[in-house]
C-alpha atoms as a PDB file:
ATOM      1  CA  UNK A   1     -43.257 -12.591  49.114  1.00  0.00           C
ATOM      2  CA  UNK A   2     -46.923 -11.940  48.725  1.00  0.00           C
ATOM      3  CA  UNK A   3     -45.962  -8.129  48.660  1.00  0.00           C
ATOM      4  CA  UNK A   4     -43.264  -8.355  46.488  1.00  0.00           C
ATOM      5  CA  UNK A   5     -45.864 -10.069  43.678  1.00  0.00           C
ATOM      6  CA  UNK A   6     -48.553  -7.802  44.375  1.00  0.00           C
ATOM      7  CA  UNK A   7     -46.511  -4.652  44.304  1.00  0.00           C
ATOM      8  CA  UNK A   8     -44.950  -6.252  40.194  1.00  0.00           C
ATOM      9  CA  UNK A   9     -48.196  -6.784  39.184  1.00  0.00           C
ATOM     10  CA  UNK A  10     -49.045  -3.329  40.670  1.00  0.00           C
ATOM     11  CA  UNK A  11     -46.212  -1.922  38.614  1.00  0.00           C
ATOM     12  CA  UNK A  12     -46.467  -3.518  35.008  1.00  0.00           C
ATOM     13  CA  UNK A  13     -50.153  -2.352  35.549  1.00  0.00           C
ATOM     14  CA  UNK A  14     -49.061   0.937  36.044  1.00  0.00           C
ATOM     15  CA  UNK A  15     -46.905   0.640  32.938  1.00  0.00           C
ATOM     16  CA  UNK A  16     -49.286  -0.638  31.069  1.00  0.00           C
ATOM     17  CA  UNK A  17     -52.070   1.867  32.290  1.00  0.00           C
ATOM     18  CA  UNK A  18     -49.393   4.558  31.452  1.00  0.00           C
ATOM     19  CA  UNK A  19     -48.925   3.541  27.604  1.00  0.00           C
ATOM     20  CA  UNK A  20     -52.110   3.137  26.874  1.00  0.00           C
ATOM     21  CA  UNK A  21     -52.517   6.962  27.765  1.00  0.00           C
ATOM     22  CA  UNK A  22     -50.046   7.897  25.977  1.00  0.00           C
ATOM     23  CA  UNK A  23     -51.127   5.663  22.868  1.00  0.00           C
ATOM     24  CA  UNK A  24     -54.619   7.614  23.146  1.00  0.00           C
ATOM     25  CA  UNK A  25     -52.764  10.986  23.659  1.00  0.00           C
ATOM     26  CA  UNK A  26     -50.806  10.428  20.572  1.00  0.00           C
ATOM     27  CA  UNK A  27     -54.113   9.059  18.514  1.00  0.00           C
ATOM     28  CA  UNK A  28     -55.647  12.112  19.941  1.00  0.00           C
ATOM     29  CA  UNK A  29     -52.613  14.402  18.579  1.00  0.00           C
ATOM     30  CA  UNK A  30     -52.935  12.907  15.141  1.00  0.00           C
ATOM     31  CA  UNK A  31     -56.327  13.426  14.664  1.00  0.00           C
ATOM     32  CA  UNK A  32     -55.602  16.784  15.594  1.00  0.00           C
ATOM     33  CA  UNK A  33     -53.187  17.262  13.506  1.00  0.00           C
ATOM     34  CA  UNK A  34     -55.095  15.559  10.300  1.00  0.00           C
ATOM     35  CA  UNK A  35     -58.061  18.096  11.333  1.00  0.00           C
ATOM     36  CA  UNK A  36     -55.481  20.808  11.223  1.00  0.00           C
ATOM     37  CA  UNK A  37     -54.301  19.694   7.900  1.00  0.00           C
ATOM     38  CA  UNK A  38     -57.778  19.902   6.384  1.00  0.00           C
ATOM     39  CA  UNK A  39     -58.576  23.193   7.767  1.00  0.00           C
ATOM     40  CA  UNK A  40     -58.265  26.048   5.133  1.00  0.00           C
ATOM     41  CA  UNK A  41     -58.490  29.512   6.574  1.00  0.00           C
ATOM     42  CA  UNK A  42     -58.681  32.123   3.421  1.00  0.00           C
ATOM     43  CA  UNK A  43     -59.447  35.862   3.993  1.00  0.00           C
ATOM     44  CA  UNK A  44     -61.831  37.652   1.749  1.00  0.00           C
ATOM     45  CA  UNK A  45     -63.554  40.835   0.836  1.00  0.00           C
ATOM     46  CA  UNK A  46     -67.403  40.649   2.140  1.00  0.00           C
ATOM     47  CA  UNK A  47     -68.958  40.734  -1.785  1.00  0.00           C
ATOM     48  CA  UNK A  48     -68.500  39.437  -3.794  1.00  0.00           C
ATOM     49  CA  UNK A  49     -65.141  36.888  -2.668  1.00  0.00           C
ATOM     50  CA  UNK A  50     -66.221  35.867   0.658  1.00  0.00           C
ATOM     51  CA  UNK A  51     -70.017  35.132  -1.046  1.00  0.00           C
ATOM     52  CA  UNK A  52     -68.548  32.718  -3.147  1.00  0.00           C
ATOM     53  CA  UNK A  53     -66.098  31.425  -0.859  1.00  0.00           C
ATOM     54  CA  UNK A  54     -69.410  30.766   1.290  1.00  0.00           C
ATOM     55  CA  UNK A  55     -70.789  28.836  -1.565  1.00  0.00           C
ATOM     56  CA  UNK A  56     -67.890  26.696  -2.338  1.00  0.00           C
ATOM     57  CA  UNK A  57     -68.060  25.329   0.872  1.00  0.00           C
ATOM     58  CA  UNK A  58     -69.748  22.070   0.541  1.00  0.00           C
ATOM     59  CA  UNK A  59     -67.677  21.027  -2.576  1.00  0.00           C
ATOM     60  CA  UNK A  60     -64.835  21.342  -0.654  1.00  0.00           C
ATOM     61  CA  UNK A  61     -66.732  19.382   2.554  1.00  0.00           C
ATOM     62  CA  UNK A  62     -67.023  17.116   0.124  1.00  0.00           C
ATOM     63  CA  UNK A  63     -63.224  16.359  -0.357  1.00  0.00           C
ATOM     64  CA  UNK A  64     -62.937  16.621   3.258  1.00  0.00           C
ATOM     65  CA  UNK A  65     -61.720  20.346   3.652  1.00  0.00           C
ATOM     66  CA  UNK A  66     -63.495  22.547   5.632  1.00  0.00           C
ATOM     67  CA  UNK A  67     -63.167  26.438   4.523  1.00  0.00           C
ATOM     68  CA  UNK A  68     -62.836  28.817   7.098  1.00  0.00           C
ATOM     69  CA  UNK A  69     -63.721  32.421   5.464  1.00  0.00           C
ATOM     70  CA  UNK A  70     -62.516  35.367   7.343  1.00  0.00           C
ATOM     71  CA  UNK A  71     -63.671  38.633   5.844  1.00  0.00           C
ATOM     72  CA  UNK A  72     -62.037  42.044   5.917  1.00  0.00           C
ATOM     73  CA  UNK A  73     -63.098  45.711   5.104  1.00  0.00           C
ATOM     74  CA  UNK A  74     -59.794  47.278   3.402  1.00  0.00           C
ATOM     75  CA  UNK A  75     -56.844  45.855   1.393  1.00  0.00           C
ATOM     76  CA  UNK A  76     -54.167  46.301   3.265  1.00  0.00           C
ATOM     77  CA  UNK A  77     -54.937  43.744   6.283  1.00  0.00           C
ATOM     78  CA  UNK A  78     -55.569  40.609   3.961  1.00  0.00           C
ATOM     79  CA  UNK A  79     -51.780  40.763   2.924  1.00  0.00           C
ATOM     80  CA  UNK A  80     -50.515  41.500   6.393  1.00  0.00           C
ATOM     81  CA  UNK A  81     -51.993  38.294   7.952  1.00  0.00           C
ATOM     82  CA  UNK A  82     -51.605  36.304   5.606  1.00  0.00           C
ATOM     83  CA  UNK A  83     -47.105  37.039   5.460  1.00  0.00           C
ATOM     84  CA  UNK A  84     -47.914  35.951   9.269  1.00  0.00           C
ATOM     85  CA  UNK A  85     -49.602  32.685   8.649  1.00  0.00           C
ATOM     86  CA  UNK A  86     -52.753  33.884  10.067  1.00  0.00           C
ATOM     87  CA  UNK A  87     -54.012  32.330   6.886  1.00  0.00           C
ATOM     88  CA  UNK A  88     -53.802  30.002   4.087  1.00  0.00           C
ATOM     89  CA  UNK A  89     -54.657  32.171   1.369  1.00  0.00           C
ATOM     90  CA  UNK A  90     -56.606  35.651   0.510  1.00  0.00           C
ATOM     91  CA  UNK A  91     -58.621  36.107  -2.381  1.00  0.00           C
ATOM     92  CA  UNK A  92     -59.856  39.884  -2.737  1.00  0.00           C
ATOM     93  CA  UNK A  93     -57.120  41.315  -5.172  1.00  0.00           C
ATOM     94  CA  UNK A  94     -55.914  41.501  -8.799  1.00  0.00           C
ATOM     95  CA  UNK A  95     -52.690  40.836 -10.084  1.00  0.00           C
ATOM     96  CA  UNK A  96     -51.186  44.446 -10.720  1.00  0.00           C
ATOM     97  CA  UNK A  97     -52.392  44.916  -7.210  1.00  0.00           C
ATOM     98  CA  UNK A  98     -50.417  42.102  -5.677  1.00  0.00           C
ATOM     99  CA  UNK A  99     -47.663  42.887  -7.891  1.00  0.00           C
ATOM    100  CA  UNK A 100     -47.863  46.355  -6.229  1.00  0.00           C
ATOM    101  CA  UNK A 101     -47.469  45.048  -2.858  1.00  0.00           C
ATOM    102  CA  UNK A 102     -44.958  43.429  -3.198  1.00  0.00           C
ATOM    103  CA  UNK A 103     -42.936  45.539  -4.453  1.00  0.00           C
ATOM    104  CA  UNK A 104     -43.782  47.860  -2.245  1.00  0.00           C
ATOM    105  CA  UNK A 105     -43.751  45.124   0.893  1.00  0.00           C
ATOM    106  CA  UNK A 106     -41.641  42.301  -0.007  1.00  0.00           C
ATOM    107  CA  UNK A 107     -44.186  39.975  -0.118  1.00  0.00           C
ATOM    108  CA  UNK A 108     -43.070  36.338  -1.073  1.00  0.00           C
ATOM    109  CA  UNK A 109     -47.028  36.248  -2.737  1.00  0.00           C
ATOM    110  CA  UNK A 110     -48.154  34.154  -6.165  1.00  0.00           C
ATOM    111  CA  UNK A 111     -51.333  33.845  -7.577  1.00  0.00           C
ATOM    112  CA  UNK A 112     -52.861  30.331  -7.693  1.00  0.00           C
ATOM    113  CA  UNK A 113     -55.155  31.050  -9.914  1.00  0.00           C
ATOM    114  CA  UNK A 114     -57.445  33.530 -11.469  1.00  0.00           C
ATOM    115  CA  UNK A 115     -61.377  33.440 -10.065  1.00  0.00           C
ATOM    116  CA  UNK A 116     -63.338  36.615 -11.404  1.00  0.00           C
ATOM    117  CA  UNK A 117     -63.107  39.810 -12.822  1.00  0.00           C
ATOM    118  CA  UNK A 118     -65.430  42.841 -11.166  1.00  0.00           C
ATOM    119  CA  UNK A 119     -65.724  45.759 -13.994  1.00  0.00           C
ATOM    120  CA  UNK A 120     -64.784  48.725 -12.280  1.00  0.00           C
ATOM    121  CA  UNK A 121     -67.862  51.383 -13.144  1.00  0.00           C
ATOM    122  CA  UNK A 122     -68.232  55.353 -13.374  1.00  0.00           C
ATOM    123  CA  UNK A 123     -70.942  56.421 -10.918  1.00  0.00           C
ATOM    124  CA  UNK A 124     -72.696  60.124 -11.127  1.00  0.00           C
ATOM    125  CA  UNK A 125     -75.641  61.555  -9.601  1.00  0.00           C
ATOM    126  CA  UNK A 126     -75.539  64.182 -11.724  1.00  0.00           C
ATOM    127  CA  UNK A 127     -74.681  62.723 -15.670  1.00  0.00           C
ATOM    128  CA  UNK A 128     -76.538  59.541 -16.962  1.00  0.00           C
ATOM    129  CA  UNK A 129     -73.611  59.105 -19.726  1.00  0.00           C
ATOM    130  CA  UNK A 130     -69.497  59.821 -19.901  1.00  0.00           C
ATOM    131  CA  UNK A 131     -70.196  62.063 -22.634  1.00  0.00           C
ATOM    132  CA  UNK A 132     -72.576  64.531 -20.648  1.00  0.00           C
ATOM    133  CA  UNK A 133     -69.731  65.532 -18.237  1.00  0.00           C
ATOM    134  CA  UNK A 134     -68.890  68.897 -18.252  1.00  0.00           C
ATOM    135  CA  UNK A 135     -65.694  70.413 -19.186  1.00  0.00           C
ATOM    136  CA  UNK A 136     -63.326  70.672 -16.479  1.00  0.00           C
ATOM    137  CA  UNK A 137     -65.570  67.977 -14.479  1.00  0.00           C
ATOM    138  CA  UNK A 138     -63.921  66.434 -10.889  1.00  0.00           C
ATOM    139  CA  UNK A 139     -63.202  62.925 -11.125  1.00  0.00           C
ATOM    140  CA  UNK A 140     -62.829  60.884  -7.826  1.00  0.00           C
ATOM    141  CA  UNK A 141     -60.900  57.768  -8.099  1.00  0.00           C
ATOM    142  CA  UNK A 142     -58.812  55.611  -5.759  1.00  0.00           C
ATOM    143  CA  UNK A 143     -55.511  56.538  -4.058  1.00  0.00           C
ATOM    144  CA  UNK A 144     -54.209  52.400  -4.949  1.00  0.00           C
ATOM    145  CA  UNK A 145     -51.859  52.990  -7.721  1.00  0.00           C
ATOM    146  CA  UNK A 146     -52.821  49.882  -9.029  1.00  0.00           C
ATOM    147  CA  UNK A 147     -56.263  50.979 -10.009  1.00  0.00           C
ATOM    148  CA  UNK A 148     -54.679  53.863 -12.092  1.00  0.00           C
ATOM    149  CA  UNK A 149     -53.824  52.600 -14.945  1.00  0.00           C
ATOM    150  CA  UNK A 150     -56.694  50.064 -14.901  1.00  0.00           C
ATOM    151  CA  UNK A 151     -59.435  53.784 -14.577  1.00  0.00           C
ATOM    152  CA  UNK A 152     -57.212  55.647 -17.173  1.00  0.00           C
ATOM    153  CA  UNK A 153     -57.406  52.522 -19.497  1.00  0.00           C
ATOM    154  CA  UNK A 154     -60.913  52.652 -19.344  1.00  0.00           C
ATOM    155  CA  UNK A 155     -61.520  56.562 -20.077  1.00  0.00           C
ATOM    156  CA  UNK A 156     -59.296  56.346 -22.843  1.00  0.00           C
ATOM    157  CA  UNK A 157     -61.251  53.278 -24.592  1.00  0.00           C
ATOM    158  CA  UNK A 158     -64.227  55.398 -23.958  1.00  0.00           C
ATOM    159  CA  UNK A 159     -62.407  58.284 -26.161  1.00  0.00           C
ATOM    160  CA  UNK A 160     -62.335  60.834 -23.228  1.00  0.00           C
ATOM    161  CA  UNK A 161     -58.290  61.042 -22.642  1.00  0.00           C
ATOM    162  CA  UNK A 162     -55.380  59.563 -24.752  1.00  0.00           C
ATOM    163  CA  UNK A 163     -52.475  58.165 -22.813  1.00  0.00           C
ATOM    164  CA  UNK A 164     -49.015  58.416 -24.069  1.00  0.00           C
ATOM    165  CA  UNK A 165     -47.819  55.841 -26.877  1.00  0.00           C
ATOM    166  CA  UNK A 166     -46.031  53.169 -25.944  1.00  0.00           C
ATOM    167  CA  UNK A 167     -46.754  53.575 -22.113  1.00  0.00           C
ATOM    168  CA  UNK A 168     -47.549  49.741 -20.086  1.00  0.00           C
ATOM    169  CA  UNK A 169     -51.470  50.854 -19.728  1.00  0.00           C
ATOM    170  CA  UNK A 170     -51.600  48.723 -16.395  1.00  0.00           C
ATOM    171  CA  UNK A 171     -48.463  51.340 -14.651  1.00  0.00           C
ATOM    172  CA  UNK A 172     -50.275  54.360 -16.298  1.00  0.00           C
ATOM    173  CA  UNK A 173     -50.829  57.346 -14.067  1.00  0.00           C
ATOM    174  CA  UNK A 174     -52.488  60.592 -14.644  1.00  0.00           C
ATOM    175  CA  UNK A 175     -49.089  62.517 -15.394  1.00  0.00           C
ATOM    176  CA  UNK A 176     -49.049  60.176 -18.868  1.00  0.00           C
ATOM    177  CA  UNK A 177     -52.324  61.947 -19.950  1.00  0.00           C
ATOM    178  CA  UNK A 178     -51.347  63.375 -23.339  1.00  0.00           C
ATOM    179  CA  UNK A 179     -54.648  64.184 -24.551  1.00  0.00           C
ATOM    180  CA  UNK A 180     -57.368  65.576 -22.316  1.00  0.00           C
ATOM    181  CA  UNK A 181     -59.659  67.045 -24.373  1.00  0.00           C
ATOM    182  CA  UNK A 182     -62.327  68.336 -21.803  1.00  0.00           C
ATOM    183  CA  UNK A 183     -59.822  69.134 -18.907  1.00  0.00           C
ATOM    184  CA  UNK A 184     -60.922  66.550 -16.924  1.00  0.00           C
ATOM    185  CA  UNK A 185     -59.831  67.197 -13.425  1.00  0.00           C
ATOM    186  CA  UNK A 186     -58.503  63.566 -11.449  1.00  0.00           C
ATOM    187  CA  UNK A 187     -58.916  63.652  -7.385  1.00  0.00           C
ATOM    188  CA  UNK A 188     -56.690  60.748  -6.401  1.00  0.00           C
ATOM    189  CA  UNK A 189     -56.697  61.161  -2.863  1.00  0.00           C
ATOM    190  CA  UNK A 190     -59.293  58.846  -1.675  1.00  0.00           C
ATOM    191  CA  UNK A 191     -59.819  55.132  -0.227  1.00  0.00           C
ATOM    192  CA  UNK A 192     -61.283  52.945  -2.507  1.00  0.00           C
ATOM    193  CA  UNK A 193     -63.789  52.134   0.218  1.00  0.00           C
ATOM    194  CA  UNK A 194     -64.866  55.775   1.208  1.00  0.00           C
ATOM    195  CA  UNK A 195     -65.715  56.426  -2.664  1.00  0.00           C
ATOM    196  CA  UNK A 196     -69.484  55.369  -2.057  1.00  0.00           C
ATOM    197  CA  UNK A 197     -70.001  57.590   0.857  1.00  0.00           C
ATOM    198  CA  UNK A 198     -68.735  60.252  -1.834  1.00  0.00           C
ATOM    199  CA  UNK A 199     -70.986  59.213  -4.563  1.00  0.00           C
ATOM    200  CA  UNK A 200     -73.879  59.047  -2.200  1.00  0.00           C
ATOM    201  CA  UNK A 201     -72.981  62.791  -1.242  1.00  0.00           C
ATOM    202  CA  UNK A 202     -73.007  64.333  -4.700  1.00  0.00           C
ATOM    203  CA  UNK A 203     -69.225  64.725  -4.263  1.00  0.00           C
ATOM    204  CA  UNK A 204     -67.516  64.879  -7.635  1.00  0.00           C
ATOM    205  CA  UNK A 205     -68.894  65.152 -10.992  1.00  0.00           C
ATOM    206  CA  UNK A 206     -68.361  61.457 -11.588  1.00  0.00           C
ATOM    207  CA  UNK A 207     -66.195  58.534  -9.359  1.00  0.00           C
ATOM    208  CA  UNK A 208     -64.800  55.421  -9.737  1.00  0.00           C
ATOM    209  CA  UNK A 209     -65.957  52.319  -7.812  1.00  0.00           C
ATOM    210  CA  UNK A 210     -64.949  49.368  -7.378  1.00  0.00           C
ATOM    211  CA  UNK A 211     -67.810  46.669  -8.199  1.00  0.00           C
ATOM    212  CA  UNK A 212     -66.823  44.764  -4.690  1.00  0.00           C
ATOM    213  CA  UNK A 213     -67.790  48.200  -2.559  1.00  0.00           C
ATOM    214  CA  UNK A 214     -70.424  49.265  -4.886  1.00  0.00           C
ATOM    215  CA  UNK A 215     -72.511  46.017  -4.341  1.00  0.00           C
ATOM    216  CA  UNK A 216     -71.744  45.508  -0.621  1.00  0.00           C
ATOM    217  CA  UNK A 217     -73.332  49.384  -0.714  1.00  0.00           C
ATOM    218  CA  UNK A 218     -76.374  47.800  -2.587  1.00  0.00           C
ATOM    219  CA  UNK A 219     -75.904  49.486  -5.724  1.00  0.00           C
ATOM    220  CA  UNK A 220     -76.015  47.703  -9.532  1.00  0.00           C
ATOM    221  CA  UNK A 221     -73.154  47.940 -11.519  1.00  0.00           C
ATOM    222  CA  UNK A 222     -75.236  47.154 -14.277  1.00  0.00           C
ATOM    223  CA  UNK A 223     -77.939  49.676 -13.402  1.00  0.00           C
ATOM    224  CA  UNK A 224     -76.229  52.268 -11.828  1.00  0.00           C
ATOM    225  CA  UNK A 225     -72.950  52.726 -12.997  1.00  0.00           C
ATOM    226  CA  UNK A 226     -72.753  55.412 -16.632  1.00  0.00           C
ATOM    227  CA  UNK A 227     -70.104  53.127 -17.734  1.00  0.00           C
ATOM    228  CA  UNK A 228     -68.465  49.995 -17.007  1.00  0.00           C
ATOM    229  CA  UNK A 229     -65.246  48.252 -17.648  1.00  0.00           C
ATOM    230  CA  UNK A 230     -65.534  45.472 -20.371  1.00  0.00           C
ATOM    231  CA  UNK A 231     -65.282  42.357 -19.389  1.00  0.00           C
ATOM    232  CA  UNK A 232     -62.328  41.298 -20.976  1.00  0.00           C
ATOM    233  CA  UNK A 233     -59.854  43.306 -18.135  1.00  0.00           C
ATOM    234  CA  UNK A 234     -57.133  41.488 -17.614  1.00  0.00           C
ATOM    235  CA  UNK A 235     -57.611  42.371 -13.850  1.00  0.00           C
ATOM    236  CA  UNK A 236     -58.915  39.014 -12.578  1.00  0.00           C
ATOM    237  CA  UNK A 237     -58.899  38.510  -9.218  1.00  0.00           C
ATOM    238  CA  UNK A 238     -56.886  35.834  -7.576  1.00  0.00           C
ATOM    239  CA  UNK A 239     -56.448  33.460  -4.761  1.00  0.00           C
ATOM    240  CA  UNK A 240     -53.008  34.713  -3.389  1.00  0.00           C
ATOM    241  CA  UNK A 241     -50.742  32.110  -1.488  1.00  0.00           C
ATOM    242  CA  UNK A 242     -47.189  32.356   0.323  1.00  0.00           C
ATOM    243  CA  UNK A 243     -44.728  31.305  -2.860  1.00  0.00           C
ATOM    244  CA  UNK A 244     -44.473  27.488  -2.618  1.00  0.00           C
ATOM    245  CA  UNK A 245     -48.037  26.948  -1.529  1.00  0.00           C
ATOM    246  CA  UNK A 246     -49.572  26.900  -5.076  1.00  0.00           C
ATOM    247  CA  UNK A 247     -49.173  23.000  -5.497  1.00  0.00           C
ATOM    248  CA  UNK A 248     -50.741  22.431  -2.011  1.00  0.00           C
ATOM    249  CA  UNK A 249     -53.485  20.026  -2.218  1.00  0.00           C
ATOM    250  CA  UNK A 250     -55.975  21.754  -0.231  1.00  0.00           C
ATOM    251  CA  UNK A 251     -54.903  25.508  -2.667  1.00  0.00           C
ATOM    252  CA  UNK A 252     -55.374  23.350  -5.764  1.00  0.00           C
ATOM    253  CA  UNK A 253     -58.830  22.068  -4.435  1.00  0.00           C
ATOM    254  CA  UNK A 254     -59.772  25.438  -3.653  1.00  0.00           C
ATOM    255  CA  UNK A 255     -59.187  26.938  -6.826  1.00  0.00           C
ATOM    256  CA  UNK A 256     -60.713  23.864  -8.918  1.00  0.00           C
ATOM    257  CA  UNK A 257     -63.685  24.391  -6.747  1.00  0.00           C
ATOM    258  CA  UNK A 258     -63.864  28.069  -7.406  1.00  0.00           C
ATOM    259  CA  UNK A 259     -63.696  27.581 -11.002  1.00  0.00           C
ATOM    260  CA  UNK A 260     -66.316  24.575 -11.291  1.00  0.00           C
ATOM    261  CA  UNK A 261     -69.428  24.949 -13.437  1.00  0.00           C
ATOM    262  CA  UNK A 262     -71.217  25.120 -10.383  1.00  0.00           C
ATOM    263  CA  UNK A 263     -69.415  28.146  -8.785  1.00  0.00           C
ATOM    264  CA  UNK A 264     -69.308  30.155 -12.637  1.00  0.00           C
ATOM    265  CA  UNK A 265     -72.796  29.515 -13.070  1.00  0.00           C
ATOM    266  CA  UNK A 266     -73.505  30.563  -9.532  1.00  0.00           C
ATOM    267  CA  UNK A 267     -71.583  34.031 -10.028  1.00  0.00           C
ATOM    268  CA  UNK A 268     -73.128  35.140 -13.256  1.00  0.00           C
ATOM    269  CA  UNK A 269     -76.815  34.309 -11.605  1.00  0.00           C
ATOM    270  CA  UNK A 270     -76.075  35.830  -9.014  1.00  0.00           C
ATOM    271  CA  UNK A 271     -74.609  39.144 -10.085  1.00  0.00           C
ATOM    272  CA  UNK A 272     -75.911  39.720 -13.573  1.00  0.00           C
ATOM    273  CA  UNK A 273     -72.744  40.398 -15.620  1.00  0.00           C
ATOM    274  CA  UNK A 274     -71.518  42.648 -12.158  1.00  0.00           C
ATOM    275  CA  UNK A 275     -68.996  40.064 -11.595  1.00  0.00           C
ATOM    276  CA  UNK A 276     -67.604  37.874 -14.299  1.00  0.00           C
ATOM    277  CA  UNK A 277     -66.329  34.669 -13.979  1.00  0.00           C
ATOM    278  CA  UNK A 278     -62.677  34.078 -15.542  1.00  0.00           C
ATOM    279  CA  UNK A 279     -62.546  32.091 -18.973  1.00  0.00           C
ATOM    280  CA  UNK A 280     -61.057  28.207 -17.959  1.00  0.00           C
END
């Protein structure tokens, strides 16, 4: 009888030993899962996006989000990983460059909000001005389509080119060139990241850069560049999210932290006009 008692008690002990377990294994899955929740992984270009992502950091601590930055080196992977999940968001493009991809992709991409804008410049080693290059004079530029018409936009508010009337200036492409008065010669065949390496080889009479790879390469956009893009483009660039993730909480936070006093004020100290924060 003795047994019998000892082995219940034995038994509801076991029981009770049993729930509690899996009570704590299920506390321990939750807090898992609200750690999860408040984890925000968002791939970047090194300079300037994943510099300011960097700085943003503590605001966001602050709200109890903690920013995971993964940088890239090209603008092809960003998109890729995030379609996979791999994460929450990218910031490192513009809008006619994400409109781009997906067409050319499928992406199911939006833009949660504008951040910056970086003035694409006109680099030579061998002209200090646009209107010291030569007749027939080689200009590099990127091979992403997107930058075209941005670059040709540019030349033609500095007076060297005239695009065709009527043309969308953001789709333009060298073949809508309709005035070209010193036979400037376009070279279209290049990464945008390799066009440093070609400015700092004398390659070209002049190239295009974007202000991203020309300050991770530790030159001034301000200094260096012959000309620069005014700073009223309307090629801000974005935090990009999977379509229905714009009204996420932690998204929303993100962008209200990227476009806080704080954060603009930060930007134009710390680039000089290189990078300009996007009008709120």
């Amino acid at each position: 009888m003795k047994k019998l008692v000892f082995g219940s008690f034995a038994a509801v002990l076991a029981l009770s030993a049993c729930g509690a377990e899996e009570e704590t294994s299920n506390g321990d899955a939750g807090s898992e899962s609200e750690a999860e929740s408040s984890t925000l992984t968002v791939g970047a270009s090194n300079v300037p996006h994943a510099i300011i992502l960097e700085q943003a950091k503590p605001l966001l601590e602050e709200q109890g989000i903690e920013l995971v930055v993964e940088t890239y080196q090209d603008y092809i992977l960003p998109n890729q990983d995030l379609e996979s999940g791999d994460l929450d968001a990218n910031y490192f493009q513009h809008v006619p460059y994400l409109d781009s991809q997906i067409a050319d992709h499928g992406y199911d991409f939006v833009s949660a909000g504008g951040i910056h804008i970086e003035p694409i410049g006109v680099y030579s080693q061998d002209y200090a001005s646009l209107e010291e290059l030569p007749n027939d004079a080689t200009i590099l530029m990127s091979n992403s389509i997107a930058d075209h018409g941005r670059i040709l936009s540019m030349l033609e508010a500095e007076g060297l080119i005239t695009l065709e009337e009527g043309i969308e200036k953001t789709a333009a492409e060298t073949s809508d060139i309709v005035d070209n008065e010193k036979n400037l010669q376009f070279d279209t065949e290049y990464e945008a990241a390799l066009l440093v390496q070609m400015y700092e080889a004398g390659e070209g009479d002049a190239v295009l850069i974007n202000s991203n790879y020309a300050i991770d390469a530790g030159l001034s956009p301000m200094d260096d560049a012959i000309a620069l893009e005014s700073s009223d483009s309307p090629y801000a660039n974005i935090i990009a999210v999977q379509s229905g993730n714009e009204d996420n909480e932690n998204i929303q936070a993100l962008v209200e932290a990227l476009t806080s006093q704080e954060i603009q004020d930060f930007i134009l100290e710390e680039w000089s006009g290189a990078v300009v924060p996007v009008e709120q």
